[in-house]
N, C-alpha and C. Protein backbone atom coordinates (compact mmCIF):
# COMPACT_ATOMS: atom_id res chain seq x y z
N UNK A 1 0.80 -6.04 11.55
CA UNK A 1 0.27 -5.38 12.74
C UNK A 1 -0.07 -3.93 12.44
N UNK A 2 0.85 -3.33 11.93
CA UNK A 2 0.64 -2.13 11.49
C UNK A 2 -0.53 -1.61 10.61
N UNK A 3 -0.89 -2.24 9.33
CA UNK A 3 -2.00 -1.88 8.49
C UNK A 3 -3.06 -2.57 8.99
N UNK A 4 -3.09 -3.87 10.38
CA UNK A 4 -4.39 -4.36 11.04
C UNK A 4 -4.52 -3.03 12.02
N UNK A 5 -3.86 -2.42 12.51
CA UNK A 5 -4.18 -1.59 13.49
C UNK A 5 -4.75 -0.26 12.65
N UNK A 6 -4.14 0.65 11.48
CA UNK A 6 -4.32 1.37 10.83
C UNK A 6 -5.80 1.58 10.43
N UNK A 7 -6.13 -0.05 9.70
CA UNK A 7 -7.17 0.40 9.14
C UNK A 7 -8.57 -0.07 10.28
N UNK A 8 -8.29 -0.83 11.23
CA UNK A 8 -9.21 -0.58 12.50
C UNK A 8 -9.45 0.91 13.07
N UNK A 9 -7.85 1.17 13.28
CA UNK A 9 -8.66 2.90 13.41
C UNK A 9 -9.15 4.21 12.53
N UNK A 10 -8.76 3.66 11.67
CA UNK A 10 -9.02 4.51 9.86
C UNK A 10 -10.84 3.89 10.07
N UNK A 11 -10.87 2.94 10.29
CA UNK A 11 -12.51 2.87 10.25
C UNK A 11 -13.20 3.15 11.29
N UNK A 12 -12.68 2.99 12.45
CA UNK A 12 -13.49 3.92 13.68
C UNK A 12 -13.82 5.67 13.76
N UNK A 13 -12.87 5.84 13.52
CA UNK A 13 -12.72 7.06 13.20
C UNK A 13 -13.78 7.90 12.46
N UNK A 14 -13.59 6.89 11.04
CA UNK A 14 -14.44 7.63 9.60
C UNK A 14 -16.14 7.18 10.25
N UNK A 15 -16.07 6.02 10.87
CA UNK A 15 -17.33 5.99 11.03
C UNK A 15 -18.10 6.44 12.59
N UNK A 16 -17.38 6.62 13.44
CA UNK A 16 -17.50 6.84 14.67
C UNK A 16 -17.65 8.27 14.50
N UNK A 17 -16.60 9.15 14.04
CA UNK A 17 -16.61 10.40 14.30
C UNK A 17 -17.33 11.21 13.40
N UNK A 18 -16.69 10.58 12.38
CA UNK A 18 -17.30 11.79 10.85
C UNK A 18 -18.73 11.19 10.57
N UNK A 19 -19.02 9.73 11.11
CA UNK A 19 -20.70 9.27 11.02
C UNK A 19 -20.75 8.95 9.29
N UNK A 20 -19.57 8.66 8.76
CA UNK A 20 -19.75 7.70 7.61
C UNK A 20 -20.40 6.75 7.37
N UNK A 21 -21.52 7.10 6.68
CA UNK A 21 -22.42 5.70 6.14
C UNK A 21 -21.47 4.38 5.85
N UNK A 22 -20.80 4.92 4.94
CA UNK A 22 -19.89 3.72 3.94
C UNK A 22 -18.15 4.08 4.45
N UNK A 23 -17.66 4.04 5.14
CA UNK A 23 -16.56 4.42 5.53
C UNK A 23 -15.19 3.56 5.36
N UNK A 24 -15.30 2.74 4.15
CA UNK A 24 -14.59 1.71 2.71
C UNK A 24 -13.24 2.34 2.64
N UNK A 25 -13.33 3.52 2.46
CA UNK A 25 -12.05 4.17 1.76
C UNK A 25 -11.05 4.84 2.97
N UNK A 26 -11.43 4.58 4.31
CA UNK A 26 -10.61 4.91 5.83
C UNK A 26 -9.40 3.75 5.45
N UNK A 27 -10.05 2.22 5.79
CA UNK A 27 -8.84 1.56 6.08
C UNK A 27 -8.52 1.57 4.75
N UNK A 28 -8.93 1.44 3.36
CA UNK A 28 -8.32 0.84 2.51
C UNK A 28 -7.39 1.55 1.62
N UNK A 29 -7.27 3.14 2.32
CA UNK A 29 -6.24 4.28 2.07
C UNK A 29 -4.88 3.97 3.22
N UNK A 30 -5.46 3.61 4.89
CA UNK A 30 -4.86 3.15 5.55
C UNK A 30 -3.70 1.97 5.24
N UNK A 31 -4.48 1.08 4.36
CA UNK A 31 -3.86 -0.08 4.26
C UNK A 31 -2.89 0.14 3.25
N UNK A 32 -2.99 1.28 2.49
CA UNK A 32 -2.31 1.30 0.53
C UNK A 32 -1.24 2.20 1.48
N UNK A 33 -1.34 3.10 2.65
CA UNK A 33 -0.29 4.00 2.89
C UNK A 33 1.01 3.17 3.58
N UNK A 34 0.22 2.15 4.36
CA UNK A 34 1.63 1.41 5.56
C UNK A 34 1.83 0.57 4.31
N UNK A 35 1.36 -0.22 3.44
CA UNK A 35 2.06 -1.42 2.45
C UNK A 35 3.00 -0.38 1.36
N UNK A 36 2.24 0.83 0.83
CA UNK A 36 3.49 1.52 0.05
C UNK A 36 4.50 2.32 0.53
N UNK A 37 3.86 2.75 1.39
CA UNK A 37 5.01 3.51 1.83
C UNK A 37 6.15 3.13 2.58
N UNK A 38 6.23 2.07 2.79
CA UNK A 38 7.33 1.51 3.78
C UNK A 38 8.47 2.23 3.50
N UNK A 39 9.62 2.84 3.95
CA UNK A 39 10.80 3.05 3.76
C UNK A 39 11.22 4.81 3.40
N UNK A 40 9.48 5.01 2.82
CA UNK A 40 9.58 6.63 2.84
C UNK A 40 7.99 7.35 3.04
N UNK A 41 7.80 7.09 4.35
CA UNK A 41 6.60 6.89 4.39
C UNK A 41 5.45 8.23 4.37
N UNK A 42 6.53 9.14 5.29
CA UNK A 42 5.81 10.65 4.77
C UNK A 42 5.89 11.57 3.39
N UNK A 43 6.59 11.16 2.41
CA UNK A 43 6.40 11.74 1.10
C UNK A 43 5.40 10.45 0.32
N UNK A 44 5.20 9.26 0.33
CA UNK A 44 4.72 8.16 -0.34
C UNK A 44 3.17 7.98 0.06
N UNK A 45 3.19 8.51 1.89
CA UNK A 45 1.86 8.96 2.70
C UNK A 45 1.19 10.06 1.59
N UNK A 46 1.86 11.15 1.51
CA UNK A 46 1.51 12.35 0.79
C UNK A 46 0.94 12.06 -0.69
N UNK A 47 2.01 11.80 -1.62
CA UNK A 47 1.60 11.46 -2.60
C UNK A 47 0.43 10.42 -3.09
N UNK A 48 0.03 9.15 -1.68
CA UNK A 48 -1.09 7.98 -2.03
C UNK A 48 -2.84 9.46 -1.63
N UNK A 49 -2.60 10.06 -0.48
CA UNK A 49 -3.32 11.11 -0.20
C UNK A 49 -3.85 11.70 -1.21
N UNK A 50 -3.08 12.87 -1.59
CA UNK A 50 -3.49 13.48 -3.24
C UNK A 50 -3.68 12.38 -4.13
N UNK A 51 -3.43 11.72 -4.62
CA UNK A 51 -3.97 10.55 -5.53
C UNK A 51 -5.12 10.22 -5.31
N UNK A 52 -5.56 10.30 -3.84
CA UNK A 52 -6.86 9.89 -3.50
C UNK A 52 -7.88 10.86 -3.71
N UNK A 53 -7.42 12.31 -3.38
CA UNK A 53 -8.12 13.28 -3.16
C UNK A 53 -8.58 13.89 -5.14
N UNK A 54 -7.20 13.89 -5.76
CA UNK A 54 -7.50 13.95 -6.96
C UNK A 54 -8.81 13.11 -7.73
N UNK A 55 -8.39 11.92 -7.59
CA UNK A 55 -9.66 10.91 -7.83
C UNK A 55 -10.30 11.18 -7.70
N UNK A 56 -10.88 10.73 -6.30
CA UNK A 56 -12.36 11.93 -6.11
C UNK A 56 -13.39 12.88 -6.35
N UNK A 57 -11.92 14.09 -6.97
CA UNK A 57 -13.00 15.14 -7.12
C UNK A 57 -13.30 15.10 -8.74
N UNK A 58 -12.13 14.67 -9.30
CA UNK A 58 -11.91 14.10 -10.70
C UNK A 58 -13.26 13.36 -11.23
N UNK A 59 -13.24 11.90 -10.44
CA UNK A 59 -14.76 11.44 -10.30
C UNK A 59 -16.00 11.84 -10.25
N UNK A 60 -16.22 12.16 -9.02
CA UNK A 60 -16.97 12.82 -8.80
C UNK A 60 -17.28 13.63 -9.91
N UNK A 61 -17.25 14.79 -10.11
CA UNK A 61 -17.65 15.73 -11.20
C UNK A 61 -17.92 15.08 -12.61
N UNK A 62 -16.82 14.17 -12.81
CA UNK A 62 -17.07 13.56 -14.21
C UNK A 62 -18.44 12.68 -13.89
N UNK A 63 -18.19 11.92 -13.50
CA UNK A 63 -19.42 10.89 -12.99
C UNK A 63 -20.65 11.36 -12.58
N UNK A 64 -20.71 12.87 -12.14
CA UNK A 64 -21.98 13.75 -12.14
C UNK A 64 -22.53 14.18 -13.50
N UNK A 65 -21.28 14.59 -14.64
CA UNK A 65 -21.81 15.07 -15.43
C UNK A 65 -21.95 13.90 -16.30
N UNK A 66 -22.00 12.74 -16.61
CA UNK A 66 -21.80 11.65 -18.11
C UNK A 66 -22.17 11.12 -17.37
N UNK A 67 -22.41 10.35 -16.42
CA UNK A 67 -22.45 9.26 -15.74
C UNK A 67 -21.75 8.16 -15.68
N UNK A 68 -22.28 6.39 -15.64
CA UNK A 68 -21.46 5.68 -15.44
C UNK A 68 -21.94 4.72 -16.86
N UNK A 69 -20.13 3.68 -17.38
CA UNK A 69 -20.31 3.06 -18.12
C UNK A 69 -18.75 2.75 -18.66
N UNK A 70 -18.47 1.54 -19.63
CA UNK A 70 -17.17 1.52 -20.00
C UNK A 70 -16.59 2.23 -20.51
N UNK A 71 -16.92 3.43 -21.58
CA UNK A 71 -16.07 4.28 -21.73
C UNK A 71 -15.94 5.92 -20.62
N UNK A 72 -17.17 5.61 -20.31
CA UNK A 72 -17.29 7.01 -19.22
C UNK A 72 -16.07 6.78 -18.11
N UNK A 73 -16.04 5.68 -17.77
CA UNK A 73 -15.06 4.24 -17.04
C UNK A 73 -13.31 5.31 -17.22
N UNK A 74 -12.82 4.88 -18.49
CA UNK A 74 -12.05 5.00 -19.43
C UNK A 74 -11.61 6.32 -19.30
N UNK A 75 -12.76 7.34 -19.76
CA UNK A 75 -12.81 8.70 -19.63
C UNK A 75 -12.06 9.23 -18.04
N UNK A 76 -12.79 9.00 -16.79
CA UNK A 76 -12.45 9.12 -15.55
C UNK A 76 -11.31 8.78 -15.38
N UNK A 77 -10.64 7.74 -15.51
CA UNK A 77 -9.78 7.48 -15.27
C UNK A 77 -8.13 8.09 -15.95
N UNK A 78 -8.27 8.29 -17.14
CA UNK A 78 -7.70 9.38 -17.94
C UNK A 78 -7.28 10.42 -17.37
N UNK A 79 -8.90 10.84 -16.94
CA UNK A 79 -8.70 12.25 -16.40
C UNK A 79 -8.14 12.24 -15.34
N UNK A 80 -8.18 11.83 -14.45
CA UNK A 80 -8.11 11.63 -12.99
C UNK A 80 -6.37 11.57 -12.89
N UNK A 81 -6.09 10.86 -13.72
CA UNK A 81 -4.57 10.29 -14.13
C UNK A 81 -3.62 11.43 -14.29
N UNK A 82 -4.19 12.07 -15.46
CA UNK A 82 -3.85 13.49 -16.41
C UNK A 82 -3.83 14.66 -14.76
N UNK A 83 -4.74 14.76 -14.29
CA UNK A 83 -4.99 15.95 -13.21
C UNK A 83 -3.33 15.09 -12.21
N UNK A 84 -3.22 14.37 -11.95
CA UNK A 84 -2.61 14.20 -11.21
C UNK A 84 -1.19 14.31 -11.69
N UNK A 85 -0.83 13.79 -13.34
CA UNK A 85 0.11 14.44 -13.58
C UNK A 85 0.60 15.82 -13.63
N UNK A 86 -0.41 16.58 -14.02
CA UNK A 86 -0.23 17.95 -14.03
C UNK A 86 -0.13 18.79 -12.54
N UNK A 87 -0.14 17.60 -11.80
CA UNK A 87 0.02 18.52 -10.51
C UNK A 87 2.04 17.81 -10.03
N UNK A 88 2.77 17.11 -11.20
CA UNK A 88 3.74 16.68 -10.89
C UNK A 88 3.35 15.29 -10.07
N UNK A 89 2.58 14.40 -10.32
CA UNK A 89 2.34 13.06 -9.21
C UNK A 89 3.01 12.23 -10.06
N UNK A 90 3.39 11.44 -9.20
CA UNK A 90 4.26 10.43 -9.06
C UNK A 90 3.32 8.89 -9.51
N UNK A 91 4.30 7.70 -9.77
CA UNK A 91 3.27 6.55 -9.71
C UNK A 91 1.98 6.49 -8.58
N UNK A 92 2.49 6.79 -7.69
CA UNK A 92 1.89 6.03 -6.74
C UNK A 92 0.55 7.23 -6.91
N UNK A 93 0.78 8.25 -7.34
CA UNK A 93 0.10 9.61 -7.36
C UNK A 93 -1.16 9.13 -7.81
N UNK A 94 -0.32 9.22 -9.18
CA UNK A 94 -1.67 8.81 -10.83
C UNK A 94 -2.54 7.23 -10.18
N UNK A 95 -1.44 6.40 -9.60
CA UNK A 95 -2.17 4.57 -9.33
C UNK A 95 -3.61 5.32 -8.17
N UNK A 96 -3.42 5.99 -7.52
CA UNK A 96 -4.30 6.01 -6.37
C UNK A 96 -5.78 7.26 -7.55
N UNK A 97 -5.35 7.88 -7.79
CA UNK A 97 -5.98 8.79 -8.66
C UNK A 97 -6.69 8.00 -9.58
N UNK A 98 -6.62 7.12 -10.80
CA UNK A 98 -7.03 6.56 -11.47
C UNK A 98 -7.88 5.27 -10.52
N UNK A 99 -7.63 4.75 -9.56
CA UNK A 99 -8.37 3.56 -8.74
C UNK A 99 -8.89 4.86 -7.94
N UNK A 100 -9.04 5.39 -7.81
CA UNK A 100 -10.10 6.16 -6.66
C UNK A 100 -11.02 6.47 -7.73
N UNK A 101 -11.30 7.08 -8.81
CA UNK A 101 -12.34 7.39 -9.54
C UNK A 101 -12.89 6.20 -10.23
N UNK A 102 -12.34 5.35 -10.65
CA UNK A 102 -12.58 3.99 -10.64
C UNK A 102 -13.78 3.72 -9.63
N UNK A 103 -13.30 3.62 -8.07
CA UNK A 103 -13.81 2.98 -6.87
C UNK A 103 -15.22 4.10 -6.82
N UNK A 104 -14.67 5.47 -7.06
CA UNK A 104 -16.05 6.10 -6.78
C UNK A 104 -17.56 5.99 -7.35
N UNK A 105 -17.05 5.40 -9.06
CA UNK A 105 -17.91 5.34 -9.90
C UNK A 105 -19.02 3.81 -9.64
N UNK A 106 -18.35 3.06 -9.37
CA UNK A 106 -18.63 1.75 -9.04
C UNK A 106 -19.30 1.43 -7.58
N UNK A 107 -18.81 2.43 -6.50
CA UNK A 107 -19.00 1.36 -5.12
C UNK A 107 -20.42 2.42 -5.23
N UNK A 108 -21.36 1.54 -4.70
CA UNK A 108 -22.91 2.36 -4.93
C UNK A 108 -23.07 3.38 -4.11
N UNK A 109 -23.96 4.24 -4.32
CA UNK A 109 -24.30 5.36 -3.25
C UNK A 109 -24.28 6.59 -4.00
N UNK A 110 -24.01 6.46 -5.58
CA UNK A 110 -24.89 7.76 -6.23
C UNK A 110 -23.21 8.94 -6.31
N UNK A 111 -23.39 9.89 -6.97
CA UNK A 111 -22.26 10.45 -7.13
C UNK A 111 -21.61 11.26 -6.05
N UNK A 112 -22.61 11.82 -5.21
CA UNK A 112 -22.29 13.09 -4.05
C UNK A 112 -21.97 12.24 -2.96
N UNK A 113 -21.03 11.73 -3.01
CA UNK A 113 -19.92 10.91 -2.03
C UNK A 113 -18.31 11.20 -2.14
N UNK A 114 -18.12 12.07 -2.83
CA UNK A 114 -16.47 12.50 -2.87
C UNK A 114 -16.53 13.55 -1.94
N UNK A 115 -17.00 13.91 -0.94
CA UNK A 115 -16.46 14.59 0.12
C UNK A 115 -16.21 13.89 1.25
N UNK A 116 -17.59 12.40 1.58
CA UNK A 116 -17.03 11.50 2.38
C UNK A 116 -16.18 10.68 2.22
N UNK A 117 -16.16 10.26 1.12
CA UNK A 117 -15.08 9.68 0.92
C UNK A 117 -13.41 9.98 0.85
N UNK A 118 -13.45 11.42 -0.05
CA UNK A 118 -12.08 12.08 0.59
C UNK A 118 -11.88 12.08 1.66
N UNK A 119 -12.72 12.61 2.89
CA UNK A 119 -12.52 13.06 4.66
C UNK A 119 -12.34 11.53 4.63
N UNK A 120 -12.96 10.31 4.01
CA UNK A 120 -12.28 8.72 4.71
C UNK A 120 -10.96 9.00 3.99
N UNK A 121 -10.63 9.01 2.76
CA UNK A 121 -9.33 9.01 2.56
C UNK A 121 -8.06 9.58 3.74
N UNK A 122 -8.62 10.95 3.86
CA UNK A 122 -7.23 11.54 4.80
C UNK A 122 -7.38 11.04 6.07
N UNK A 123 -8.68 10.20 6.47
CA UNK A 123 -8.87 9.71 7.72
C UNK A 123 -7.56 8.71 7.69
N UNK A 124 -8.15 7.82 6.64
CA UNK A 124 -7.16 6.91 6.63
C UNK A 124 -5.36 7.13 6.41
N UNK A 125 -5.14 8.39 5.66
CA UNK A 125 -3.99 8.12 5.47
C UNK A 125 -3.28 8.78 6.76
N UNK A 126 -4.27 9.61 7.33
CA UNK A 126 -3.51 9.82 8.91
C UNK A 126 -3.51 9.19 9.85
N UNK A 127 -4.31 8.30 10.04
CA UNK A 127 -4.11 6.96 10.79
C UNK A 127 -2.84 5.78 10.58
N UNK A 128 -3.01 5.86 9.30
CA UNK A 128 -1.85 5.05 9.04
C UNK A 128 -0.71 5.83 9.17
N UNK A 129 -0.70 7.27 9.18
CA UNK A 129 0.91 7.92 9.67
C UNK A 129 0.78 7.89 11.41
N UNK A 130 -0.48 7.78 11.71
CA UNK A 130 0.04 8.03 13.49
C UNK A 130 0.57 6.65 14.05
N UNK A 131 -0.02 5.76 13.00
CA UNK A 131 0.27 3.80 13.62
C UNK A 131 2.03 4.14 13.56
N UNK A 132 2.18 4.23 11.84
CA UNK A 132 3.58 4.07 11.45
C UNK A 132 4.63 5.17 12.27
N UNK A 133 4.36 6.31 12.43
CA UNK A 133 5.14 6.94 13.32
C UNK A 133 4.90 7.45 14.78
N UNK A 134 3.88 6.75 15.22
CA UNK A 134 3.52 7.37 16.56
C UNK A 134 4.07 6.02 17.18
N UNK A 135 2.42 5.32 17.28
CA UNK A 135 1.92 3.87 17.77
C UNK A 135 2.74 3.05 17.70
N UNK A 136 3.16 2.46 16.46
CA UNK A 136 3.78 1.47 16.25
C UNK A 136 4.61 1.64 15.32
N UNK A 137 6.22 2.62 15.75
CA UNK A 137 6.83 2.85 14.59
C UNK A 137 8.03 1.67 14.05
N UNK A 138 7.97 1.19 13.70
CA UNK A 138 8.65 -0.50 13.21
C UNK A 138 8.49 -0.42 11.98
N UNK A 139 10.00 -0.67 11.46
CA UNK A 139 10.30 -0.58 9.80
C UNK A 139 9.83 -2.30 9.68
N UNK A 140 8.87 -2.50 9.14
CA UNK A 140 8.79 -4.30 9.51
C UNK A 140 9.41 -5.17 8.31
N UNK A 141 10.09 -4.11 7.28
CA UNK A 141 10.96 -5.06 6.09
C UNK A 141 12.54 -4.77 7.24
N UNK A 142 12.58 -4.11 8.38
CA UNK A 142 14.01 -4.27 8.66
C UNK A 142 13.82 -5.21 10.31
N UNK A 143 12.78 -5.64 10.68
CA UNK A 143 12.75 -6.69 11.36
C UNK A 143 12.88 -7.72 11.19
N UNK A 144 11.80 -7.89 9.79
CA UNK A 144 12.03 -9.06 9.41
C UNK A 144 13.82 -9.72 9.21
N UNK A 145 14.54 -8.65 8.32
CA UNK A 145 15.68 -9.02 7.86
C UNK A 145 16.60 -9.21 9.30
N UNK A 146 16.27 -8.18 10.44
CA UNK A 146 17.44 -8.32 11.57
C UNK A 146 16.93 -10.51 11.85
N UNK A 147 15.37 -10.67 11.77
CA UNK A 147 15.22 -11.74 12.82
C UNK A 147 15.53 -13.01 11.69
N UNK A 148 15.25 -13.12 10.50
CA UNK A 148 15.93 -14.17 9.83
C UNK A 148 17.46 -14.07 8.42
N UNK A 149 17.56 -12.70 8.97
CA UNK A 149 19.29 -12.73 8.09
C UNK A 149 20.25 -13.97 8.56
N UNK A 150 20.18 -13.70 9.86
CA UNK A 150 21.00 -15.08 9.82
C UNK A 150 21.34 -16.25 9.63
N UNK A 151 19.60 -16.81 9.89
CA UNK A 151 19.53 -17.89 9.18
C UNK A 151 19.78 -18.05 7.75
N UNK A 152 19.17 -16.65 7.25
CA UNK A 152 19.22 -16.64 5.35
C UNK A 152 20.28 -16.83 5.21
N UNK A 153 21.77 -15.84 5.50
CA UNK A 153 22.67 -16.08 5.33
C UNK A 153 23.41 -17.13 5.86
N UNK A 154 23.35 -18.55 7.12
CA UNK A 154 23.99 -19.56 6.66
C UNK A 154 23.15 -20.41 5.78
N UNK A 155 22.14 -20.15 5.37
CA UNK A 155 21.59 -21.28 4.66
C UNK A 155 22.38 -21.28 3.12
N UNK A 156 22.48 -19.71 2.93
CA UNK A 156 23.21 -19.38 1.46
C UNK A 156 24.59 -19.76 1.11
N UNK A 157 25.12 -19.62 2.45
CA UNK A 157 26.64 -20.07 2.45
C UNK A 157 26.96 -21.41 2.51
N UNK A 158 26.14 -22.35 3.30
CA UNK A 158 26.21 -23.63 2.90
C UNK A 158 25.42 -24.20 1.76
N UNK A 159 24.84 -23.70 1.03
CA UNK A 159 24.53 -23.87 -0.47
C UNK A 159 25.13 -23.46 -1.04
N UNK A 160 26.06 -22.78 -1.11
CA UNK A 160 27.61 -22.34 -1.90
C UNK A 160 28.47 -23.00 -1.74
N UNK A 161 28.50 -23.68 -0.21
CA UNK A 161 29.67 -24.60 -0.31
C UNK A 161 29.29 -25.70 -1.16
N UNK A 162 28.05 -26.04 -0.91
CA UNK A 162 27.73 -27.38 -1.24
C UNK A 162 27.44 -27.29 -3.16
N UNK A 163 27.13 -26.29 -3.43
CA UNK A 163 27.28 -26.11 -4.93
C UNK A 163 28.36 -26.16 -5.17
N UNK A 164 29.51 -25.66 -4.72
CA UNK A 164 31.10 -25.48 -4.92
C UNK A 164 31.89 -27.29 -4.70
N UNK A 165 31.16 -27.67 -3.67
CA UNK A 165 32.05 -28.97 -3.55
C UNK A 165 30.97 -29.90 -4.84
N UNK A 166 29.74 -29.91 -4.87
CA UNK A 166 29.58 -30.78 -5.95
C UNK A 166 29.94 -30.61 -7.55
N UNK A 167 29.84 -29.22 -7.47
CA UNK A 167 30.52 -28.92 -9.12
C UNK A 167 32.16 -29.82 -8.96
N UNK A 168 32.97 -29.22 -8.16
CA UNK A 168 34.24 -30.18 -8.15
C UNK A 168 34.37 -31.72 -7.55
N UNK A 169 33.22 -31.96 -7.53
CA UNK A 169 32.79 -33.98 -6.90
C UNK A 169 33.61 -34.01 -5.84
N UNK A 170 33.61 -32.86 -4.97
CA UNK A 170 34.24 -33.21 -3.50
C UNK A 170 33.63 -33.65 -3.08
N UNK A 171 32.88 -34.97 -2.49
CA UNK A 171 31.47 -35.40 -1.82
C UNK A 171 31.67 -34.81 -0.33
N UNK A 172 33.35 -35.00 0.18
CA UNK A 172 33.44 -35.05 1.53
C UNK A 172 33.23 -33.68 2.01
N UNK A 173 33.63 -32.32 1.12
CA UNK A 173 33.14 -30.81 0.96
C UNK A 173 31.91 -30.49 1.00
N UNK A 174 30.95 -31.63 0.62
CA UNK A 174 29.48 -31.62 0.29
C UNK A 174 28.77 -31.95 1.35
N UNK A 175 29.35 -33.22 2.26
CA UNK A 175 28.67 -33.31 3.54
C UNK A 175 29.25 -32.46 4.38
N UNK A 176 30.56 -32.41 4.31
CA UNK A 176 30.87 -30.91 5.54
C UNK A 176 29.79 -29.69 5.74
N UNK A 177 29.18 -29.67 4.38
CA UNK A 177 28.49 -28.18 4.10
C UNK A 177 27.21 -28.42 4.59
N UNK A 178 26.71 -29.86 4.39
CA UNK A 178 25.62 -30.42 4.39
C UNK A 178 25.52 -30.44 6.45
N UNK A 179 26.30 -31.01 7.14
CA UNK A 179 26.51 -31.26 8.40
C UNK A 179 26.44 -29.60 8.90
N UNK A 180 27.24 -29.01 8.46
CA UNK A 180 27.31 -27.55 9.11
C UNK A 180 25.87 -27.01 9.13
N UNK A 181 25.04 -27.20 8.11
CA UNK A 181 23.98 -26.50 7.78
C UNK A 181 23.07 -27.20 8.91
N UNK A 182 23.30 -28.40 8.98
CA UNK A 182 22.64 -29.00 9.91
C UNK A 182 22.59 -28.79 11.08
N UNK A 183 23.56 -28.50 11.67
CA UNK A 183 24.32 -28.37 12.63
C UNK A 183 23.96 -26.91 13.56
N UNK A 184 24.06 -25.80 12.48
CA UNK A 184 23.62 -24.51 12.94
C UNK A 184 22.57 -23.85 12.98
């Protein structure tokens, strides 16, 4: 729900407001911020951001000056990587940095697109912080676990029994475990 809502408004936005031709990189910054960041979402928000923004300009410039091709490819991505380490980035830093200059070089529309595309980037990654902490703030790896822990956990415990009574050929331990499971 969260990254369907994110990147619906990550793309209204980029294209409604800012009048983005190609407005690609709203939700699909949207979508990389609520799926990675789960659990720490305003430093992981931050860091997918700059990764994006690095890329970009990284791209951009390289891809203005050499153009495009497999090692030019290679080259960008390096760089893009390298800039982001040197600014202290993190995986998620360099992953978004290296696939954004990647994405810039490739998705068509000529090189002088890393300014719309950055403004879609932070479109998107602020959309996906207003879903995740405004709109719809729901840790959804700790829903999930509140709404089927319980089941997980008797299913595990009567597969323990029932591993425990068949290793010792208790059969009658085995349907107890087997009935309970059934049962609950």
């Amino acid at each position: 729900m969260q990254a369907g809502l994110a990147a619906g408004l990550a793309w209204f936005v980029a294209d409604t407001v800012l009048d983005n031709a190609q407005p690609l990189f709203a939700p699909a910054v949207a979508i990389g911020v609520i799926a990675g960041a789960i659990g720490h979402r305003l430093r992981r928000s931050g860091e997918l951001i700059a990764g994006v923004v690095v890329g970009a300009f990284v791209g951009h410039w390289l891809i203005r000056l050499t153009g495009t091709g497999p090692a030019r490819t290679g080259l960008v991505v390096a760089l893009a990587i390298s800039v982001a380490v040197l600014f202290r980035g993190g995986g998620a830093t360099m992953a978004q940095a290296g696939s954004t200059a990647v994405l810039l070089g490739l998705v068509t529309g000529g090189p002088d697109l890393a300014v719309p595309r950055t403004a879609s980037a932070l479109v998107g990654g602020v959309a996906a912080l207003a879903v995740a902490l405004l709109i719809l703030p729901l840790n959804p790896l700790r829903v999930v676990r509140r709404a089927a822990g319980p089941t997980a956990n008797l299913f595990a415990d009567q597969l323990t029994a029932a591993a425990q009574a068949l290793t010792s050929r208790d059969l009658t331990r085995a349907d107890e475990a087997f009935r309970a499971f059934a049962a609950g």
